[in-house]
C-alpha atoms as a PDB file:
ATOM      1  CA  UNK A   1      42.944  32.311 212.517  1.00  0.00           C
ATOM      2  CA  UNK A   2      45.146  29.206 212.255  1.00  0.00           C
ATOM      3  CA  UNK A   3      43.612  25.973 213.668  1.00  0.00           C
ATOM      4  CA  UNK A   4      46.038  24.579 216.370  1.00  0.00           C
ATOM      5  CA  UNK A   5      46.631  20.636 216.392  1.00  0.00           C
ATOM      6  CA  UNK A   6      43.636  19.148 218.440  1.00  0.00           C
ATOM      7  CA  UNK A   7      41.697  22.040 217.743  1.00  0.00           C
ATOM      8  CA  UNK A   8      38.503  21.587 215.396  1.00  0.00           C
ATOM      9  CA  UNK A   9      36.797  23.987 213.003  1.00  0.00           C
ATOM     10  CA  UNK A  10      33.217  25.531 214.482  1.00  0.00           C
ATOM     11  CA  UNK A  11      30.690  23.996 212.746  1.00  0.00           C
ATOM     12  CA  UNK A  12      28.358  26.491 210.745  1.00  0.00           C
ATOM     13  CA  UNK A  13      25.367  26.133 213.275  1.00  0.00           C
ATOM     14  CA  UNK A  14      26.283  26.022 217.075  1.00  0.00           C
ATOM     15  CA  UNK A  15      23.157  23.059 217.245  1.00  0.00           C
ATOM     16  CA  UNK A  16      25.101  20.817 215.022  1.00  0.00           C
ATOM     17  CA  UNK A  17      27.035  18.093 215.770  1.00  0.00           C
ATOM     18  CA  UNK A  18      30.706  16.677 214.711  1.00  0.00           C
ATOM     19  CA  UNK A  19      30.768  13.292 212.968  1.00  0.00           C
ATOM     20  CA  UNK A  20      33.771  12.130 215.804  1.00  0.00           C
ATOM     21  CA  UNK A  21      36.159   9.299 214.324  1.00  0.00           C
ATOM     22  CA  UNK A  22      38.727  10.634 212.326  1.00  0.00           C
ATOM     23  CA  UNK A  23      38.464   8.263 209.401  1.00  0.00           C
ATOM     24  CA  UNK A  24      35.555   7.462 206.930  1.00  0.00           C
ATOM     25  CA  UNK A  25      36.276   4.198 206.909  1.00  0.00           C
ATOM     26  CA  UNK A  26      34.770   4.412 210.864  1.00  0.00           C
ATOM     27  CA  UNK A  27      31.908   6.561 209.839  1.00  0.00           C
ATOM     28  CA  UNK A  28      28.626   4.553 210.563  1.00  0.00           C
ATOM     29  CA  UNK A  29      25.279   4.823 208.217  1.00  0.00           C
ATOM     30  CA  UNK A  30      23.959   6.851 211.464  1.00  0.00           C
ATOM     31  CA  UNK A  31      26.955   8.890 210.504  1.00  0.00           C
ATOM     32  CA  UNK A  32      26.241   9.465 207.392  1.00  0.00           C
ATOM     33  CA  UNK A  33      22.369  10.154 208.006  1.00  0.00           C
ATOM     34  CA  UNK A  34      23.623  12.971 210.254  1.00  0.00           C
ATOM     35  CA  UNK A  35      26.147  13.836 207.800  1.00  0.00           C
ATOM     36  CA  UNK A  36      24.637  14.370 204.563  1.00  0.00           C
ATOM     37  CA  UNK A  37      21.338  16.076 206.762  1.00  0.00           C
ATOM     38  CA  UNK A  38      23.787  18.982 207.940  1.00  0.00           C
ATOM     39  CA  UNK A  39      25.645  18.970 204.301  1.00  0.00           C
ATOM     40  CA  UNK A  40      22.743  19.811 202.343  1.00  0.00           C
ATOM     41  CA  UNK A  41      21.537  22.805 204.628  1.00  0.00           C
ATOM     42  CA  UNK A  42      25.358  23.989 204.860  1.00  0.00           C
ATOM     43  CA  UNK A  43      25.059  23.718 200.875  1.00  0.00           C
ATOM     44  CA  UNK A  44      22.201  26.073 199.996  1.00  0.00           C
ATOM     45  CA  UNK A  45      23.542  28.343 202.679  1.00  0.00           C
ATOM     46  CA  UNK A  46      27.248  28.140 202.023  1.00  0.00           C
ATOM     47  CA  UNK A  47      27.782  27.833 198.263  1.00  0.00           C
ATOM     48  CA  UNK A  48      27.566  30.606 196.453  1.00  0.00           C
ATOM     49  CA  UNK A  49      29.162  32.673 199.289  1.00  0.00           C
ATOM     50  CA  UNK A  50      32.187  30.373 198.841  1.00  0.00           C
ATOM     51  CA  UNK A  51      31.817  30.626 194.865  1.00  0.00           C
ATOM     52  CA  UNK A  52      31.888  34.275 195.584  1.00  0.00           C
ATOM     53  CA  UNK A  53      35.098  33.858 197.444  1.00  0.00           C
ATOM     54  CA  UNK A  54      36.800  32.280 195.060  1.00  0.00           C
ATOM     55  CA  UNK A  55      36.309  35.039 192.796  1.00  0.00           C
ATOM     56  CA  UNK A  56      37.098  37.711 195.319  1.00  0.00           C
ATOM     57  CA  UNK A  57      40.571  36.195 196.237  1.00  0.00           C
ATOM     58  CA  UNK A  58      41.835  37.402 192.849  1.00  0.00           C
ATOM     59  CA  UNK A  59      40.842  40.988 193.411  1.00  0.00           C
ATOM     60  CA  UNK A  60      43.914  42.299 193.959  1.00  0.00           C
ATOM     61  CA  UNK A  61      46.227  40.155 191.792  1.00  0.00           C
ATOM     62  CA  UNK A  62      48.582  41.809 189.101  1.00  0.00           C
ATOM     63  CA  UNK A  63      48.140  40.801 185.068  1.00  0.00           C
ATOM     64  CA  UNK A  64      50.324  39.032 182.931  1.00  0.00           C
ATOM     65  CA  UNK A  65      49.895  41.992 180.189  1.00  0.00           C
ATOM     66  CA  UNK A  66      46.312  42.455 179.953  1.00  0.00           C
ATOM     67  CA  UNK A  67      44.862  46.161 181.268  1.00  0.00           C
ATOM     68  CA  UNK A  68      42.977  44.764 183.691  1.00  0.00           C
ATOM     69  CA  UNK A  69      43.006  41.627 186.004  1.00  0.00           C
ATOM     70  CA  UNK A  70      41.074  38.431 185.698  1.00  0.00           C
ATOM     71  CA  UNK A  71      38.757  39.184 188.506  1.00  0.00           C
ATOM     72  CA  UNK A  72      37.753  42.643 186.683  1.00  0.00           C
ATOM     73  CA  UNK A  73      37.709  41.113 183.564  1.00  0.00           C
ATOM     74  CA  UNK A  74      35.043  39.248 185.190  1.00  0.00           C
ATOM     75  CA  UNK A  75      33.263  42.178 186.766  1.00  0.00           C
ATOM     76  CA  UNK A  76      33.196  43.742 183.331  1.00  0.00           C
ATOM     77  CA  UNK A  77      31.782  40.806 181.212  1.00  0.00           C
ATOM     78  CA  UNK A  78      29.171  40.733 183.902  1.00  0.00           C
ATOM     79  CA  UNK A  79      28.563  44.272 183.988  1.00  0.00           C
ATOM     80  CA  UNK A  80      27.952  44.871 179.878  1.00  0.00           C
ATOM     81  CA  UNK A  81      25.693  41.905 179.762  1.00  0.00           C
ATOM     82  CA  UNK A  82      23.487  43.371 182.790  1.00  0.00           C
ATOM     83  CA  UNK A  83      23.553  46.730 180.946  1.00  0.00           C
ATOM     84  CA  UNK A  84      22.388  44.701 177.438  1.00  0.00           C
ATOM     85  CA  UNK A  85      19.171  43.229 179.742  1.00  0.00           C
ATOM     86  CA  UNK A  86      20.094  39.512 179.866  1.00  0.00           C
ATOM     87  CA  UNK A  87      18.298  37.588 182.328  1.00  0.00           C
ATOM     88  CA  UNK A  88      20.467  37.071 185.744  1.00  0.00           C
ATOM     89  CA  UNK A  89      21.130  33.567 184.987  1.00  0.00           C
ATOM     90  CA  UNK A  90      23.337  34.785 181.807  1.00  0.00           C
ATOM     91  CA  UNK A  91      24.500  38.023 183.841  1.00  0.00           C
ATOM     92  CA  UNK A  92      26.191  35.386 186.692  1.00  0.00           C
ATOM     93  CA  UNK A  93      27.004  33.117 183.926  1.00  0.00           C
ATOM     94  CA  UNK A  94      29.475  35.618 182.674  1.00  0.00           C
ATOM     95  CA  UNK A  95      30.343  36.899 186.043  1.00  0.00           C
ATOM     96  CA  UNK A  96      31.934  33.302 186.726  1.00  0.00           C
ATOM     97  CA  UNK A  97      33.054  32.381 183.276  1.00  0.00           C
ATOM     98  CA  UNK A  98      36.966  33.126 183.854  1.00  0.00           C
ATOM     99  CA  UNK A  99      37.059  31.851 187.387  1.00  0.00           C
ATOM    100  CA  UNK A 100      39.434  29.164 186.382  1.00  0.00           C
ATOM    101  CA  UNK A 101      41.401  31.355 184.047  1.00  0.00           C
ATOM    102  CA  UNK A 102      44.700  31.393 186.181  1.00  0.00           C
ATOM    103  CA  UNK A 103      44.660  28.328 188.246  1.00  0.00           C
ATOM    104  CA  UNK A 104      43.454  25.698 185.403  1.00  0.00           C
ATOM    105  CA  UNK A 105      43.817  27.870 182.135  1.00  0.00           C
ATOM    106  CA  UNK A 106      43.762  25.019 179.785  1.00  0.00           C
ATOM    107  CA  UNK A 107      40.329  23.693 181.027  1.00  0.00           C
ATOM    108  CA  UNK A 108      38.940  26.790 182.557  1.00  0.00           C
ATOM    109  CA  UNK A 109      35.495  26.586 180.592  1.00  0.00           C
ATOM    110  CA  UNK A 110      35.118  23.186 181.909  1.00  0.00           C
ATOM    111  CA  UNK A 111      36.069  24.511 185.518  1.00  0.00           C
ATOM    112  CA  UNK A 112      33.550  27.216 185.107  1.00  0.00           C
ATOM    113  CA  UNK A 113      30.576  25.022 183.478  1.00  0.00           C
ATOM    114  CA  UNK A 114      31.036  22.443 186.368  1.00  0.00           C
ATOM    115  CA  UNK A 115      30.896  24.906 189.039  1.00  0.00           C
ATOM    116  CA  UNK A 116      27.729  26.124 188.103  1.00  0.00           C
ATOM    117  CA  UNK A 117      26.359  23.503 185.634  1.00  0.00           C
ATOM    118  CA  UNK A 118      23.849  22.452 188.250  1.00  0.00           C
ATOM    119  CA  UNK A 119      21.767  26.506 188.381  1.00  0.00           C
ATOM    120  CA  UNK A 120      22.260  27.483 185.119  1.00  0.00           C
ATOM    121  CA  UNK A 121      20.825  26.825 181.561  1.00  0.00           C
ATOM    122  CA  UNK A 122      22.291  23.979 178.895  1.00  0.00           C
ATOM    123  CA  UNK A 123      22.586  26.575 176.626  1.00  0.00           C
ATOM    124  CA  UNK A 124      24.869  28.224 179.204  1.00  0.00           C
ATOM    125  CA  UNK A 125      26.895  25.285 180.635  1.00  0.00           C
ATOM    126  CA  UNK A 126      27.757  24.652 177.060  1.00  0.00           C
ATOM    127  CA  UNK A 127      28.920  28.062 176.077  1.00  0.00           C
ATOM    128  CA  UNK A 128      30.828  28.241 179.183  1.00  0.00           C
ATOM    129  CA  UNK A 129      32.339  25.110 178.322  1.00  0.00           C
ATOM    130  CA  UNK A 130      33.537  25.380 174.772  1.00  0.00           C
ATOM    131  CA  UNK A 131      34.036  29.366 175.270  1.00  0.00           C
ATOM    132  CA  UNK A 132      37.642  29.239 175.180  1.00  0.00           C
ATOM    133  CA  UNK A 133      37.841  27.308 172.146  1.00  0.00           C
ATOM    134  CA  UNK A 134      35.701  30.101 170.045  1.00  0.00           C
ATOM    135  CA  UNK A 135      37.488  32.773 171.586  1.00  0.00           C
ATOM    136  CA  UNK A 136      40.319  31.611 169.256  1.00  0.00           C
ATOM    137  CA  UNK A 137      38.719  32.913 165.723  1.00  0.00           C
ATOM    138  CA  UNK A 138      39.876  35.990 167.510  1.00  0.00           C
ATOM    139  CA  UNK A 139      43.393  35.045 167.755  1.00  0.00           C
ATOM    140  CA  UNK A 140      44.785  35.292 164.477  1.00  0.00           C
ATOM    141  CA  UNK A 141      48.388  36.275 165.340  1.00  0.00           C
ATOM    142  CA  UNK A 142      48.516  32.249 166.730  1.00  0.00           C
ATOM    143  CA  UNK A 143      47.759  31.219 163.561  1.00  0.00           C
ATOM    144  CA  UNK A 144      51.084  30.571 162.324  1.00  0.00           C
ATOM    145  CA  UNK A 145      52.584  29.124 166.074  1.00  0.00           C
ATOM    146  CA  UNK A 146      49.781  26.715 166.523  1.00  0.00           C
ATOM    147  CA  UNK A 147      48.216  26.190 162.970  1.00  0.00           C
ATOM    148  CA  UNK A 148      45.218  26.989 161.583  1.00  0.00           C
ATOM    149  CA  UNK A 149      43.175  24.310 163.081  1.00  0.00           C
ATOM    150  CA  UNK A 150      43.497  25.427 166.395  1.00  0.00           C
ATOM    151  CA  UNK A 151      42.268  28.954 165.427  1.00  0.00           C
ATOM    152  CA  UNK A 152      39.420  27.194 163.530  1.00  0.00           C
ATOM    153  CA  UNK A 153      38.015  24.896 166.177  1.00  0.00           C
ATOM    154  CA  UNK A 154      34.979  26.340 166.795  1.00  0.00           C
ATOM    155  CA  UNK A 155      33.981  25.408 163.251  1.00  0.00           C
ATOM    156  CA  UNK A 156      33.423  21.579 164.224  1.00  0.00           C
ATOM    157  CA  UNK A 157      30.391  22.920 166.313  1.00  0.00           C
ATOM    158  CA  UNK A 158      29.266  25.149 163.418  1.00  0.00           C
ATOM    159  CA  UNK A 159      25.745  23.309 163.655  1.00  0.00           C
ATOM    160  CA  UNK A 160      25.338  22.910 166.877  1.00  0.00           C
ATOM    161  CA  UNK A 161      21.849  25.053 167.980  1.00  0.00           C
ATOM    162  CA  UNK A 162      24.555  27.280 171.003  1.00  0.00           C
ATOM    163  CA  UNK A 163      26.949  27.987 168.354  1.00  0.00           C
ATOM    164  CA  UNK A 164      25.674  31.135 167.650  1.00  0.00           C
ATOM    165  CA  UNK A 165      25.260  32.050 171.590  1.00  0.00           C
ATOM    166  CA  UNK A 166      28.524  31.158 172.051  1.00  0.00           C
ATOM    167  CA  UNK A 167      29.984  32.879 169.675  1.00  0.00           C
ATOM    168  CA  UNK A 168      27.854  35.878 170.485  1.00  0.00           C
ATOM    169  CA  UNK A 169      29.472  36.090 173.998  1.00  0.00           C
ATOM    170  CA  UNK A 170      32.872  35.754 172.737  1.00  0.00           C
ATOM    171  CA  UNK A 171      32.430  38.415 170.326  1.00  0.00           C
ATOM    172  CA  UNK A 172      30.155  40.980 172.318  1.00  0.00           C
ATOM    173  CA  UNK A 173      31.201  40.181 175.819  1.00  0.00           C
ATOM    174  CA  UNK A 174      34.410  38.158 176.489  1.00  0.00           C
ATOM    175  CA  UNK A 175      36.894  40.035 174.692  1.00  0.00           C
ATOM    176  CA  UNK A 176      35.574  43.285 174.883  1.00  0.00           C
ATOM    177  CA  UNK A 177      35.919  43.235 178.638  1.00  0.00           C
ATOM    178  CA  UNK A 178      39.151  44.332 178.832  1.00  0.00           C
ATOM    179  CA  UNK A 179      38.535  48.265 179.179  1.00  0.00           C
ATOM    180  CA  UNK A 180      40.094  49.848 182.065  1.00  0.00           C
ATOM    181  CA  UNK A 181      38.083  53.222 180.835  1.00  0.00           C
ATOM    182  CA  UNK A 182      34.982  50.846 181.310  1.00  0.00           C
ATOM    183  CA  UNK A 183      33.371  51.792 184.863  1.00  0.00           C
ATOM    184  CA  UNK A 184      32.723  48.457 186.430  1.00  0.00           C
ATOM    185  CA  UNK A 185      29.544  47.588 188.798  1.00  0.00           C
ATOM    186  CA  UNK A 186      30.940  46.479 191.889  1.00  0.00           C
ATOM    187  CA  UNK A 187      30.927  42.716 193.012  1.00  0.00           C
ATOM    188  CA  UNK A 188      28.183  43.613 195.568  1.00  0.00           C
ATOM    189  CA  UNK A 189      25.565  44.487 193.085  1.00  0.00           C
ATOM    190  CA  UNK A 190      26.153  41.071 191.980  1.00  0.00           C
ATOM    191  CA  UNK A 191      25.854  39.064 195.160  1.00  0.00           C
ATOM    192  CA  UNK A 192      21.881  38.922 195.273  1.00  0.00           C
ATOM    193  CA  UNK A 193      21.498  37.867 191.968  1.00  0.00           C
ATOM    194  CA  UNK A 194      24.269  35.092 192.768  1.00  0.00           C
ATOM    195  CA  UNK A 195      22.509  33.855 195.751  1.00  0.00           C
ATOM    196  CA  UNK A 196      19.481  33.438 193.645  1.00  0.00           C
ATOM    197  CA  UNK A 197      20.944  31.914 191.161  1.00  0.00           C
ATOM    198  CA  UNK A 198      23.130  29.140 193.398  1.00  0.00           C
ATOM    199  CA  UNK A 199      19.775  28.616 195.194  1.00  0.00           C
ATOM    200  CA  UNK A 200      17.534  27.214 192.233  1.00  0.00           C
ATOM    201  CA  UNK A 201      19.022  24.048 190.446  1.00  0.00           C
ATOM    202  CA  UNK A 202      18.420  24.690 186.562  1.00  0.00           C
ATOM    203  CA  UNK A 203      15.538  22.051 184.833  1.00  0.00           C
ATOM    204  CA  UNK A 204      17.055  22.289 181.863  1.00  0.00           C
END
């Protein structure tokens, strides 16, 4: 429903209370007390059903050539890693790793290892965030456009102790899942394990 001028958005728990002037300049350290004490429970409650929503609003968008969209591209990395028994950090790692494919392309592993940096694994955040750039070994047919060290720039990271996670996904997972004869698990068999997951900040 659209919010009419004057009208204000519910607040998540009907016991809560609006911070009232309508610049932060005004706000006062009471304020913020109040604030940041209703923040951090809307947080842990709200998060990964709004991480879960951005995914979801790509559902039904069309591709650019590939067989299948972005958002089952995602369902599908997700889905072969589950069936390969990694842990359900690694399973929602890959379920999110594209989620910035389309709107910010040319830092999407960035987008991806920010969003969920804080719950998951270093040797996660950094796959996620260098994943596009070792996806490119598999792009050949650039080569000659964009030169051979852009294919090849993975190989500055060659010793690095996730190189050979990273390129693991790429080569097992990421671009692989791109099988429309592949049968998918659906987005709701993910949603418990992404609660979890958005609910227990990573210690390492």
């Amino acid at each position: 429903m659209h919010r009419k001028t004057g009208e204000t958005n519910p607040l998540l728990r009907p016991e809560w209370l609006y911070i009232n002037p309508h610049n932060m300049n005004e706000y006062t350290p009471e304020d913020w007390a109040l604030m940041n004490q209703q923040r951090e429970i809307y947080l842990a409650e709200e998060r990964a059903k709004q991480a879960l929503e951005l995914l979801l609003a790509s559902r039904n968008a069309p591709t650019f050539g590939y067989l299948i969209n972005n958002y089952e591209h995602c369902l599908q990395t997700a889905t072969m890693l589950y069936n390969d028994d990694h842990d359900e950090e690694t399973v929602v790692t890959g379920l999110f790793h594209d989620i910035g494919f389309i709107v910010c392309p040319e830092n999407h592993g960035r987008f991806a290892a920010n969003l969920l940096g804080p719950f998951i694994s270093n040797k996660n955040s950094w796959m996620l965030e260098h994943h596009e750039i070792f996806q490119r070994i598999h792009m050949q047919g650039l080569e000659k456009i964009k030169g051979s060290d852009f294919v090849n720039a993975r190989e500055q990271w060659r010793d690095h102790k996730y190189f050979d996670w990273t390129a693991e996904f790429i080569d097992h997972y990421d671009i692989a899942a791109i099988n429309p004869d592949v049968e998918n698990l659906p987005i709701e068999f993910f949603e418990p394990m992404v609660h979890r997951v958005f609910s227990t900040p990573s210690s390492c």
